[in-house]
Protein backbone atom coordinates (compact mmCIF):
# COMPACT_ATOMS: atom_id res chain seq x y z
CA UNK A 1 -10.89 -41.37 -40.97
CA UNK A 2 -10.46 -37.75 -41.42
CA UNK A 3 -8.20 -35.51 -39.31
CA UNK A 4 -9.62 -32.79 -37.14
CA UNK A 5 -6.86 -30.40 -39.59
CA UNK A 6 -8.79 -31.35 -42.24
CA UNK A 7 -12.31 -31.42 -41.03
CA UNK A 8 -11.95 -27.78 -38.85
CA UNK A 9 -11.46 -25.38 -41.98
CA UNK A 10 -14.05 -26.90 -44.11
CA UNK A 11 -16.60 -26.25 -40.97
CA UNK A 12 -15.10 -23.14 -40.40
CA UNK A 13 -15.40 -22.15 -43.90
CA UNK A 14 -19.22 -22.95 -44.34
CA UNK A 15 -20.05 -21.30 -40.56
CA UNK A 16 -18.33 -17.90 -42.63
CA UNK A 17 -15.69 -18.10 -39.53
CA UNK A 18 -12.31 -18.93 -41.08
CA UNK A 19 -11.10 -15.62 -41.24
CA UNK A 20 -11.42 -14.64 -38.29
CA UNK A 21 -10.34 -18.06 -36.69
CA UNK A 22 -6.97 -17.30 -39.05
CA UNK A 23 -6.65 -13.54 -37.95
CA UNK A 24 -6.94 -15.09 -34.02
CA UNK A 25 -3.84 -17.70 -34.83
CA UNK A 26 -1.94 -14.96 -36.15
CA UNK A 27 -2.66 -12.34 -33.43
CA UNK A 28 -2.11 -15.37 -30.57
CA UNK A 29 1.37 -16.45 -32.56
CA UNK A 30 2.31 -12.81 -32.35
CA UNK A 31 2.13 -12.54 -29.02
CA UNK A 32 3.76 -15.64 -28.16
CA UNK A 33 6.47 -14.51 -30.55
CA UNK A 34 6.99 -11.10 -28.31
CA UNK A 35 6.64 -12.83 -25.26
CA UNK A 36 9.43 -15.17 -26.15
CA UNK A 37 11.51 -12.77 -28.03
CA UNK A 38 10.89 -9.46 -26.23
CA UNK A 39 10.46 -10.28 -23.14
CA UNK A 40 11.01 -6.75 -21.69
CA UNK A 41 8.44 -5.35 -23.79
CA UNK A 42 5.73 -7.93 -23.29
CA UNK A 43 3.42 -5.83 -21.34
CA UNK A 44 3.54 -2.67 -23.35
CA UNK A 45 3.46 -4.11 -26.75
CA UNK A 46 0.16 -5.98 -27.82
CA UNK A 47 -1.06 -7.20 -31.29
CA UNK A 48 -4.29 -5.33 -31.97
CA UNK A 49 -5.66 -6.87 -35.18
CA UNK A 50 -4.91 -8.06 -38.62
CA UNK A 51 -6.50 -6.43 -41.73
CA UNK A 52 -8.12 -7.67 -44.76
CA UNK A 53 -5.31 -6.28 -46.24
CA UNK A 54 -2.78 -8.61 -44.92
CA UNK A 55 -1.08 -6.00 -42.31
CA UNK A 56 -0.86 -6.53 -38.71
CA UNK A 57 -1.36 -3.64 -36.62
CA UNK A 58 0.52 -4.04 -33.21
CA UNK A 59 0.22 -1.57 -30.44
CA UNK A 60 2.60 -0.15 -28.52
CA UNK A 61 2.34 2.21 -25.36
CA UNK A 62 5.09 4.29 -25.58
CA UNK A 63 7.36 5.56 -28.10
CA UNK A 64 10.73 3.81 -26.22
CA UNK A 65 8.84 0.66 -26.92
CA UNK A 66 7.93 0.78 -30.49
CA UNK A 67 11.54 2.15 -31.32
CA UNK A 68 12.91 -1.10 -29.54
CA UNK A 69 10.27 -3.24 -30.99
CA UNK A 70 10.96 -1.72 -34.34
CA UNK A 71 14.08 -3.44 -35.35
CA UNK A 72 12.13 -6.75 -34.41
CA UNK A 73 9.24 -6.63 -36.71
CA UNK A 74 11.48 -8.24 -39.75
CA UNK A 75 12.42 -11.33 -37.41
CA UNK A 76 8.46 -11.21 -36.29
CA UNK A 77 6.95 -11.48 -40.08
CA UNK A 78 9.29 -14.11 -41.12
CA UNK A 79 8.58 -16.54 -38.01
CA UNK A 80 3.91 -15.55 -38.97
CA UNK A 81 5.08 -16.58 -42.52
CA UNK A 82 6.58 -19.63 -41.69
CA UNK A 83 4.00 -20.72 -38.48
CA UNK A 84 0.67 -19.44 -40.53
CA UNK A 85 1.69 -19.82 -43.94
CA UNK A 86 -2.08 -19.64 -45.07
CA UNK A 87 -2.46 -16.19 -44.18
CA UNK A 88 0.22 -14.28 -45.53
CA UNK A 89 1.08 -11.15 -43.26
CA UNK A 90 2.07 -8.56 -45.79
CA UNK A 91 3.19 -5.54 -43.43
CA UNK A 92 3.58 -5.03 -39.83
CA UNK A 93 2.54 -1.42 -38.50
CA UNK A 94 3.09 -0.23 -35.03
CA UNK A 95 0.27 2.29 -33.67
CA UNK A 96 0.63 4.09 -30.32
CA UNK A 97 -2.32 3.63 -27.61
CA UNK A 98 -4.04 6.79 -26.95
CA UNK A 99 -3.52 8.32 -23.26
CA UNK A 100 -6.61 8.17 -21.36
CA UNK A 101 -7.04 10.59 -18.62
């Protein structure tokens, strides 16, 4: 009998899905990570998406925040490479949100 770990990527492969199912493990394993690990900056720092290109962009909503979450990101690409290993994160970049009025 096959295991679902086997069966799901071959399905999600021939739907034309498995990227983006990857990109949603890596964005949810993100913020888990910054939840657990940066706790004080868990509501103003957010993963926003991961590119083709193998960076992960992660918003933050003020400048105090991505200076503090800055010295994380190291600590934060080796725990994606070791929990999603099939989807190597090459670069993390931190954006700012823009102020809405």
């Amino acid at each position: 009998m096959d295991r679902l770990s086997q069966i799901l990527p071959k399905v999600l492969q021939s739907r034309g899905i498995k990227q983006h199912a990857d990109a949603a493990l890596v964005l949810h394993r993100a913020q888990a990570w910054i939840a657990e690990n940066l706790s004080n900056l868990r509501t103003s720092v957010f993963p926003q998406s991961l590119q083709e290109d193998g960076t992960l962009l992660i918003e933050c909503k003020d400048s105090a925040a991505a200076q503090e979450c800055l010295s994380a990101l190291p600590h934060l690409k080796v725990f994606l490479r070791e929990e999603c290993g099939f989807l190597p994160v090459r670069t993390i970049r931190l954006v700012r949100t823009s102020k809405r009025a």
